[in-house]
PDB file of N, CA and C in Angstrom:
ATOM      1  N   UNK A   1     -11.785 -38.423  -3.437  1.00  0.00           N
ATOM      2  CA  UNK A   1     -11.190 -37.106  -3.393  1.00  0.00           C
ATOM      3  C   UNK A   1     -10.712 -36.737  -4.789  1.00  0.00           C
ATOM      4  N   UNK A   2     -11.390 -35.747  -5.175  1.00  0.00           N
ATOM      5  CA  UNK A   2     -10.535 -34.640  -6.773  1.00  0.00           C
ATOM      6  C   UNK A   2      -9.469 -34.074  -6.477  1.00  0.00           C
ATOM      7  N   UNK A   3      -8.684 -34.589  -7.243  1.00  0.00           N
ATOM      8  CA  UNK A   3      -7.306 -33.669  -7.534  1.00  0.00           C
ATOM      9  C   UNK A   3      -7.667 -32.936  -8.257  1.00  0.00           C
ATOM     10  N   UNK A   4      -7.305 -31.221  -7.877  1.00  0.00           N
ATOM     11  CA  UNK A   4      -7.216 -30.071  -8.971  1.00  0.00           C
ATOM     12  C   UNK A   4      -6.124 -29.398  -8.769  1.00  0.00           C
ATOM     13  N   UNK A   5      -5.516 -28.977 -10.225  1.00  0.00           N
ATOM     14  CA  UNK A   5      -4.308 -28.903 -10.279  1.00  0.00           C
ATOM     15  C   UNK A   5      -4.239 -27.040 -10.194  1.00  0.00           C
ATOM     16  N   UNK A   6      -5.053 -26.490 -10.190  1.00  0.00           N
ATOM     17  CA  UNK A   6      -5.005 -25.107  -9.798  1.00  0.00           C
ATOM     18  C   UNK A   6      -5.303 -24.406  -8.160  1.00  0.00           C
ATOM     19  N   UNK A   7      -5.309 -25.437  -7.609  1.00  0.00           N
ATOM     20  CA  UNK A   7      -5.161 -25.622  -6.092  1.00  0.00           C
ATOM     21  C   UNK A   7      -4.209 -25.745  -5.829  1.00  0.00           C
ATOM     22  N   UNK A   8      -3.391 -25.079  -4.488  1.00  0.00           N
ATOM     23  CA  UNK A   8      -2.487 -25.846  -3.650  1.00  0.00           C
ATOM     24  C   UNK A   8      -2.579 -25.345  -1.908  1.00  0.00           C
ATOM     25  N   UNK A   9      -2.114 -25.854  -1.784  1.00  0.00           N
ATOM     26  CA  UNK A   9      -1.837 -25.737   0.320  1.00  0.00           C
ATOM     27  C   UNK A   9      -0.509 -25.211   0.534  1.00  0.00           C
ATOM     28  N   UNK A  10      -0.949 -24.184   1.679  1.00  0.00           N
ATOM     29  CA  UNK A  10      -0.123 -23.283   2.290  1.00  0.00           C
ATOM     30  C   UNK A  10      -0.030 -23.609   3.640  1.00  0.00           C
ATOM     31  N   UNK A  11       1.212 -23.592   4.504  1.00  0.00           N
ATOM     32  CA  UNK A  11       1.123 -23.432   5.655  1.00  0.00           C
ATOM     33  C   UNK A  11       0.952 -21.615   6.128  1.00  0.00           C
ATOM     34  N   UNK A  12       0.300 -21.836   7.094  1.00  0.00           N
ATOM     35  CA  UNK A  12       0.700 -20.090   7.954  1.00  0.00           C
ATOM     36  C   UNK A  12       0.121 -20.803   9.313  1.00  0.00           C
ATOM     37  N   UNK A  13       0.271 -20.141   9.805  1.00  0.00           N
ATOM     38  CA  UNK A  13       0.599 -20.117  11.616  1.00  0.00           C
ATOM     39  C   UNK A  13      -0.869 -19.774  12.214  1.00  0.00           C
ATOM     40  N   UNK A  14      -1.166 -20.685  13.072  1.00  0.00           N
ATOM     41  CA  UNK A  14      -2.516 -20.757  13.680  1.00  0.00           C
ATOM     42  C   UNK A  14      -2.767 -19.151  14.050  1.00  0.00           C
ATOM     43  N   UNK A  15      -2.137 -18.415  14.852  1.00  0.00           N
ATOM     44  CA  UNK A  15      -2.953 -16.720  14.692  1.00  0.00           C
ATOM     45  C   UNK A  15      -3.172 -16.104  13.801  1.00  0.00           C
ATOM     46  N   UNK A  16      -2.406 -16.547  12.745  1.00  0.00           N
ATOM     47  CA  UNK A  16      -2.535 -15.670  11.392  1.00  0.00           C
ATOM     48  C   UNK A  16      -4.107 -16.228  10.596  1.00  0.00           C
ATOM     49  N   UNK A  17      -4.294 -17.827  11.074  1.00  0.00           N
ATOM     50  CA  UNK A  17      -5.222 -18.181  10.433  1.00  0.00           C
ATOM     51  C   UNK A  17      -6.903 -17.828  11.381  1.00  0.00           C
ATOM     52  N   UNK A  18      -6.497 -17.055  12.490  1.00  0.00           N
ATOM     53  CA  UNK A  18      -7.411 -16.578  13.464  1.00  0.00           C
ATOM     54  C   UNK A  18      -7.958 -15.358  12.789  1.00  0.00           C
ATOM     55  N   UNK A  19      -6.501 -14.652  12.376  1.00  0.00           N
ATOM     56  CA  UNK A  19      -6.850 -13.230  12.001  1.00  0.00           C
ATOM     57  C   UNK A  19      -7.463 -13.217  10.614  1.00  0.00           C
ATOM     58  N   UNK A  20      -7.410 -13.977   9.666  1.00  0.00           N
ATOM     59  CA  UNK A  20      -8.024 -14.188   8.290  1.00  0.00           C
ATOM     60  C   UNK A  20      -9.293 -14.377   8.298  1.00  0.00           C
ATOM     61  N   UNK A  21      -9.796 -15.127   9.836  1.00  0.00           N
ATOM     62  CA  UNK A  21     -10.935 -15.492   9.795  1.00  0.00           C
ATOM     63  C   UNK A  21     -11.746 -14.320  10.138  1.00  0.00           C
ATOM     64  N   UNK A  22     -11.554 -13.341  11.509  1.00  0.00           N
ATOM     65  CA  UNK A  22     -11.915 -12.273  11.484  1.00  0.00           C
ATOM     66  C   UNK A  22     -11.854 -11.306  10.412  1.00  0.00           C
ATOM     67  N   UNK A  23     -11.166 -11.341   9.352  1.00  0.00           N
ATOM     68  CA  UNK A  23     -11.001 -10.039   8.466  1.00  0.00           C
ATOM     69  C   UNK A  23     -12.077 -10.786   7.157  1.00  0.00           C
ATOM     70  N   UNK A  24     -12.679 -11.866   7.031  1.00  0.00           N
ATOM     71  CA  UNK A  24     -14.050 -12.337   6.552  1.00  0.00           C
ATOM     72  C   UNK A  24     -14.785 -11.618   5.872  1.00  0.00           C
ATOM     73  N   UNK A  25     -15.217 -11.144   4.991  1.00  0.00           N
ATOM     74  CA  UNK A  25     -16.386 -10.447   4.916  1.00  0.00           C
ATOM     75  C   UNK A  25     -17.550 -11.068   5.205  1.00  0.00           C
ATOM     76  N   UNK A  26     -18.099 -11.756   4.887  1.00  0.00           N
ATOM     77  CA  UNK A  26     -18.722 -13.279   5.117  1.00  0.00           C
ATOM     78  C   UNK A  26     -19.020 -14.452   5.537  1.00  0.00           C
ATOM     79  N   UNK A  27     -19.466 -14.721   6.646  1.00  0.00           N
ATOM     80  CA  UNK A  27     -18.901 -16.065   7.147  1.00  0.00           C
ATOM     81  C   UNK A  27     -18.649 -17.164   5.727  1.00  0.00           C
ATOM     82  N   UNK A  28     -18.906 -17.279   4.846  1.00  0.00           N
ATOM     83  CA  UNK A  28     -18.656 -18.298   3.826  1.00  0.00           C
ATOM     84  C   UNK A  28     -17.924 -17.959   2.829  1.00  0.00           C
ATOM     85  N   UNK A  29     -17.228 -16.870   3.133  1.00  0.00           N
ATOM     86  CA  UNK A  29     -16.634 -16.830   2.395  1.00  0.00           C
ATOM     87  C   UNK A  29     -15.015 -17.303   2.000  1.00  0.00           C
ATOM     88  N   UNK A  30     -14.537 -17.949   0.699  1.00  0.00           N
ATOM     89  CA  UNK A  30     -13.134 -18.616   1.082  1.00  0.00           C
ATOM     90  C   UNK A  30     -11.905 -17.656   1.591  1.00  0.00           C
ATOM     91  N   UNK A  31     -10.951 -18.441   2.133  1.00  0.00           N
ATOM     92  CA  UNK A  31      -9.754 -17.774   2.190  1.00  0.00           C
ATOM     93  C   UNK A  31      -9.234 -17.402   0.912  1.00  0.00           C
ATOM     94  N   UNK A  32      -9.516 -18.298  -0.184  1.00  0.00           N
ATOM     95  CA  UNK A  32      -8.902 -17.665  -1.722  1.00  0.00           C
ATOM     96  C   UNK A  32      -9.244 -16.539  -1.658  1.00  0.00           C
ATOM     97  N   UNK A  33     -10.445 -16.362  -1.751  1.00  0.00           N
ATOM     98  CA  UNK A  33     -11.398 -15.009  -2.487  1.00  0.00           C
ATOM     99  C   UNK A  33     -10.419 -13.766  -1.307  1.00  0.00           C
ATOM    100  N   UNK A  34     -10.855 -14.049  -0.374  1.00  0.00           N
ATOM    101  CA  UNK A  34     -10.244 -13.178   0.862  1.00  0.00           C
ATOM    102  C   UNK A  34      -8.787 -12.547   0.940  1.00  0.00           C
ATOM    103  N   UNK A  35      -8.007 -13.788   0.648  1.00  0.00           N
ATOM    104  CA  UNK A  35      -6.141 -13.628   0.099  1.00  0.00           C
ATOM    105  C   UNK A  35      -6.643 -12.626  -0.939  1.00  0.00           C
ATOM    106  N   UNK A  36      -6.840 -12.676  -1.747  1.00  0.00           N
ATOM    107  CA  UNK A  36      -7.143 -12.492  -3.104  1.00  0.00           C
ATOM    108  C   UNK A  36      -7.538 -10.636  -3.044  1.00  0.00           C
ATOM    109  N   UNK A  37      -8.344 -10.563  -2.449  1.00  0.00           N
ATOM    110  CA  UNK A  37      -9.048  -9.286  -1.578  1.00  0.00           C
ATOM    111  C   UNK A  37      -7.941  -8.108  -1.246  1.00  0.00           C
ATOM    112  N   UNK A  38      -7.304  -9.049  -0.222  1.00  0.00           N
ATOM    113  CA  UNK A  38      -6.198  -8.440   0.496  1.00  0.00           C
ATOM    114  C   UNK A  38      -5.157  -8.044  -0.351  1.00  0.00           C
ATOM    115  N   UNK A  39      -4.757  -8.932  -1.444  1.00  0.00           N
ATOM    116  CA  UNK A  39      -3.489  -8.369  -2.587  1.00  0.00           C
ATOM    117  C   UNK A  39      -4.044  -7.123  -3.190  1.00  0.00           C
ATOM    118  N   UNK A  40      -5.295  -6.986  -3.069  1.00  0.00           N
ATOM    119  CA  UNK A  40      -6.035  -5.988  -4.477  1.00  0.00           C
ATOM    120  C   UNK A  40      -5.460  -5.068  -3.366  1.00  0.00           C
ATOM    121  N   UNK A  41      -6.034  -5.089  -2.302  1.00  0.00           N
ATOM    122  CA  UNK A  41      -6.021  -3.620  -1.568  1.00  0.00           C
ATOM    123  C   UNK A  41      -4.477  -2.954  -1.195  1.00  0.00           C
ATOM    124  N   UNK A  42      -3.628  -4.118  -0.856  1.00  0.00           N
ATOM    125  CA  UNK A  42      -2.018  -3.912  -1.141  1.00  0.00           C
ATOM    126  C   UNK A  42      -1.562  -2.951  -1.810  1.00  0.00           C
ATOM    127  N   UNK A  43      -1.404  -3.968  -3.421  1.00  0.00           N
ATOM    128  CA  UNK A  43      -1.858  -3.473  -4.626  1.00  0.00           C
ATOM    129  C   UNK A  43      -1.753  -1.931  -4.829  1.00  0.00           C
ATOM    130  N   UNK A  44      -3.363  -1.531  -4.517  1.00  0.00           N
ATOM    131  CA  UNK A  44      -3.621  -0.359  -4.172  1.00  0.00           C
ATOM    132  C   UNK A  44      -3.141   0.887  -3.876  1.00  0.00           C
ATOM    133  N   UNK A  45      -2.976   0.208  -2.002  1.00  0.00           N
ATOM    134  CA  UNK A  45      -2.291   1.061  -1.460  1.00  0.00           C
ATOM    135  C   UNK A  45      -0.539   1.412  -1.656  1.00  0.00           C
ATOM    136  N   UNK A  46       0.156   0.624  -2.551  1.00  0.00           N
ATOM    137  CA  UNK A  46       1.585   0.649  -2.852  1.00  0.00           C
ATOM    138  C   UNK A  46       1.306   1.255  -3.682  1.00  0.00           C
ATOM    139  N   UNK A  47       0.115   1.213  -4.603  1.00  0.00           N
ATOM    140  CA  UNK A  47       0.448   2.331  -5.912  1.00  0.00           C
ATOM    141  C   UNK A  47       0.284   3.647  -5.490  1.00  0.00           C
ATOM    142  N   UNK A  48      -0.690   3.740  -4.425  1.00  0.00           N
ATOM    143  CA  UNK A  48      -0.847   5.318  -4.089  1.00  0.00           C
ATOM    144  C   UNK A  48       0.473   5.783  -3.482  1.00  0.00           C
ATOM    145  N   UNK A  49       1.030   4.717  -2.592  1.00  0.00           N
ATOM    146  CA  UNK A  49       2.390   4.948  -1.748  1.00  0.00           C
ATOM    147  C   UNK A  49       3.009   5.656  -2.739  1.00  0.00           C
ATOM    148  N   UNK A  50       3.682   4.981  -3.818  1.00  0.00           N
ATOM    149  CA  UNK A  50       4.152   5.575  -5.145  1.00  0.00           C
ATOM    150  C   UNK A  50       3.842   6.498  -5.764  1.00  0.00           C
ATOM    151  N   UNK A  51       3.204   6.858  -5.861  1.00  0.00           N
ATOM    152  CA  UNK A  51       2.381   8.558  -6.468  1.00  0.00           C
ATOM    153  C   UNK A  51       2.566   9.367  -5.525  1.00  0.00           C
ATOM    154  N   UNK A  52       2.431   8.826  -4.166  1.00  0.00           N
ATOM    155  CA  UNK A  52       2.220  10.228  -2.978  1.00  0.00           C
ATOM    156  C   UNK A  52       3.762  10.667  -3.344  1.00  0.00           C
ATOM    157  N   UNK A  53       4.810   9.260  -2.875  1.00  0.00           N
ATOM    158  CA  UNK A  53       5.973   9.913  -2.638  1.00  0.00           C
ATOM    159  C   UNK A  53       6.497  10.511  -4.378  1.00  0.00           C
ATOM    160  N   UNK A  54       6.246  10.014  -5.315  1.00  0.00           N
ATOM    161  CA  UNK A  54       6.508  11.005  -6.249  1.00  0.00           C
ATOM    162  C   UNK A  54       6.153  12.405  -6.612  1.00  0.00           C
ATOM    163  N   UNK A  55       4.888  12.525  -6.212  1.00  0.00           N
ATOM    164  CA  UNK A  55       4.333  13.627  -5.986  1.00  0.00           C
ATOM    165  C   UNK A  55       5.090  14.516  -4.973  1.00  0.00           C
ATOM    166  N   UNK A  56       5.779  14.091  -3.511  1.00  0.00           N
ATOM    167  CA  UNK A  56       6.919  14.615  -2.678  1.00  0.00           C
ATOM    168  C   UNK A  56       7.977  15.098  -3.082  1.00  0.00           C
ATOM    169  N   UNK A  57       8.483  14.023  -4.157  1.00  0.00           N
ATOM    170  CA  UNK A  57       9.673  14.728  -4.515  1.00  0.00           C
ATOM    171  C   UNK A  57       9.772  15.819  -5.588  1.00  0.00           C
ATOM    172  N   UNK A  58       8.720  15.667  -6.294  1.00  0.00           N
ATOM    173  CA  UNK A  58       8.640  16.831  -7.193  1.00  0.00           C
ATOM    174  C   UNK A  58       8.575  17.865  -6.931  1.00  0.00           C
ATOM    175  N   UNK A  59       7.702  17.890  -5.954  1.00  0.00           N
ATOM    176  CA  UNK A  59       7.164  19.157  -4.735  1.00  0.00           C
ATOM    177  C   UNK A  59       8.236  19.789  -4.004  1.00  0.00           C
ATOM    178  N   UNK A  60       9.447  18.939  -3.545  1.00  0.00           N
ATOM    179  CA  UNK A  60      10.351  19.581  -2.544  1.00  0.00           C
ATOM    180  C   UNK A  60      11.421  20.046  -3.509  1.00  0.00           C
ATOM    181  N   UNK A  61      11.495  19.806  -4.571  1.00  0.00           N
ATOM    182  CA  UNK A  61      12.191  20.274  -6.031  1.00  0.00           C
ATOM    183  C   UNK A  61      11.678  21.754  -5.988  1.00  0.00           C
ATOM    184  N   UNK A  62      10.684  22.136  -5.729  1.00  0.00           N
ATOM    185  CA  UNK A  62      10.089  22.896  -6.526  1.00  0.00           C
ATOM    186  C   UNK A  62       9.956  23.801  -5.330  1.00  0.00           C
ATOM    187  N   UNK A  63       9.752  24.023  -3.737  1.00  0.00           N
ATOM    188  CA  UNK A  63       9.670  24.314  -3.151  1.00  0.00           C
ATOM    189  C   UNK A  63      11.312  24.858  -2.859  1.00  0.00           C
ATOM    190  N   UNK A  64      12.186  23.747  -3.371  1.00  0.00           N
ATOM    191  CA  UNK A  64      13.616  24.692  -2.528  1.00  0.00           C
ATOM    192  C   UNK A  64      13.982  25.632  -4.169  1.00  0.00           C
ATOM    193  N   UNK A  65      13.124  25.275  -5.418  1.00  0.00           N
ATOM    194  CA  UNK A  65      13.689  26.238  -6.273  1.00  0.00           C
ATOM    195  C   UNK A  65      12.865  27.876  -5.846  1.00  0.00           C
ATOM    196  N   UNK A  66      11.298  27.699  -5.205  1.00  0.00           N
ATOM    197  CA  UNK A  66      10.724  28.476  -5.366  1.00  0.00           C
ATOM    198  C   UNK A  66      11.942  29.741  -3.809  1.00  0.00           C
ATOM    199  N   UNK A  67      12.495  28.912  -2.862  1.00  0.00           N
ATOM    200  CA  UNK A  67      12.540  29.146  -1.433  1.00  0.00           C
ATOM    201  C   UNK A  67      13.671  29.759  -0.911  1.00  0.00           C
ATOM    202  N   UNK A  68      14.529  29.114  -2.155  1.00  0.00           N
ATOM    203  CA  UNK A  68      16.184  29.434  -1.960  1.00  0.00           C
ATOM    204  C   UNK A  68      16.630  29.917  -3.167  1.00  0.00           C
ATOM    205  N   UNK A  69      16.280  31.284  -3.053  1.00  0.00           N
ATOM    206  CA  UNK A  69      16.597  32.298  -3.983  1.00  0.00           C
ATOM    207  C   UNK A  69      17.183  33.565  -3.698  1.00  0.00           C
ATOM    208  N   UNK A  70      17.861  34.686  -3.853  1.00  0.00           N
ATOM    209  CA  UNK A  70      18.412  35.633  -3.817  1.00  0.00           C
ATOM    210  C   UNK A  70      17.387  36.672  -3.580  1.00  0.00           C
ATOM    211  N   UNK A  71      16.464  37.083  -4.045  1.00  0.00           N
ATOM    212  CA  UNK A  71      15.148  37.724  -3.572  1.00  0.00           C
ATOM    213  C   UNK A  71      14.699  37.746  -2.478  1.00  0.00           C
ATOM    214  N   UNK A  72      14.539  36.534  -2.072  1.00  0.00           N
ATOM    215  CA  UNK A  72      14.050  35.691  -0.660  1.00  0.00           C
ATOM    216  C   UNK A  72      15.090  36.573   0.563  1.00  0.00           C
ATOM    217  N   UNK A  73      16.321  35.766   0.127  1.00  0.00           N
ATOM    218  CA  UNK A  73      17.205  36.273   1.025  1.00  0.00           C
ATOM    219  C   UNK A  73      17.847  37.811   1.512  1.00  0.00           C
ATOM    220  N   UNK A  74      17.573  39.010   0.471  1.00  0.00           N
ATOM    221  CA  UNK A  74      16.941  39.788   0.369  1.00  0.00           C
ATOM    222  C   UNK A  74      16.266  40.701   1.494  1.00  0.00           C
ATOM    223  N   UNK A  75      15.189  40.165   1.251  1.00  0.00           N
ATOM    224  CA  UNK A  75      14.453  40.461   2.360  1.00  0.00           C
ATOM    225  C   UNK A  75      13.989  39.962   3.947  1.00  0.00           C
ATOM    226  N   UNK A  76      15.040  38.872   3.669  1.00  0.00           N
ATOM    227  CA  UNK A  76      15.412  38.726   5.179  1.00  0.00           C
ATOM    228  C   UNK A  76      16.365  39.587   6.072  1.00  0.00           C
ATOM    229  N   UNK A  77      17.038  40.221   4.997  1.00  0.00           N
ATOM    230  CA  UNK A  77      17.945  41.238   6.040  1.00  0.00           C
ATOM    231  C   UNK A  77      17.568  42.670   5.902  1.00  0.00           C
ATOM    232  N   UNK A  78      16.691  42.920   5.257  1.00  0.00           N
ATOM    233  CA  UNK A  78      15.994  44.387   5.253  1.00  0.00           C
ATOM    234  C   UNK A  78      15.189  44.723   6.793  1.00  0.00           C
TER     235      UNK A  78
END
């Protein structure tokens, strides 16, 4: 048996290791590559998370400057 020192062992819980196997692309393909897969798409999706909701708040900035104005109100009682 090789020891390699950029290896190590994880426990996780027999369903979790059910569900890794289904989410596969490949039957041969490793769980590294696969873990590995899954962070990218994380990753990803947290950065978009982050843009959407910044993109929100800028927007609702800009929506109560455009919304709540004296003009506006105005012509709600005409």
């Amino acid at each position: 048996m090789s020891y390699r020192s950029d290896v190590t062992t994880i426990q996780i819980k027999k369903p979790v290791l059910e569900e890794l196997k289904k989410a596969k692309s490949y039957p041969r393909q490793t769980y590294s590559d696969l873990i590995l897969e899954l962070v990218r798409v994380y990753k990803s999706c947290k950065m978009k998370n982050q843009y959407d909701e910044f993109l929100h708040k800028i927007q609702q900035e800009k929506m109560k400057e455009l919304w709540d104005n004296k003009e506006d109100e105005a012509w709600e009682n005409a």
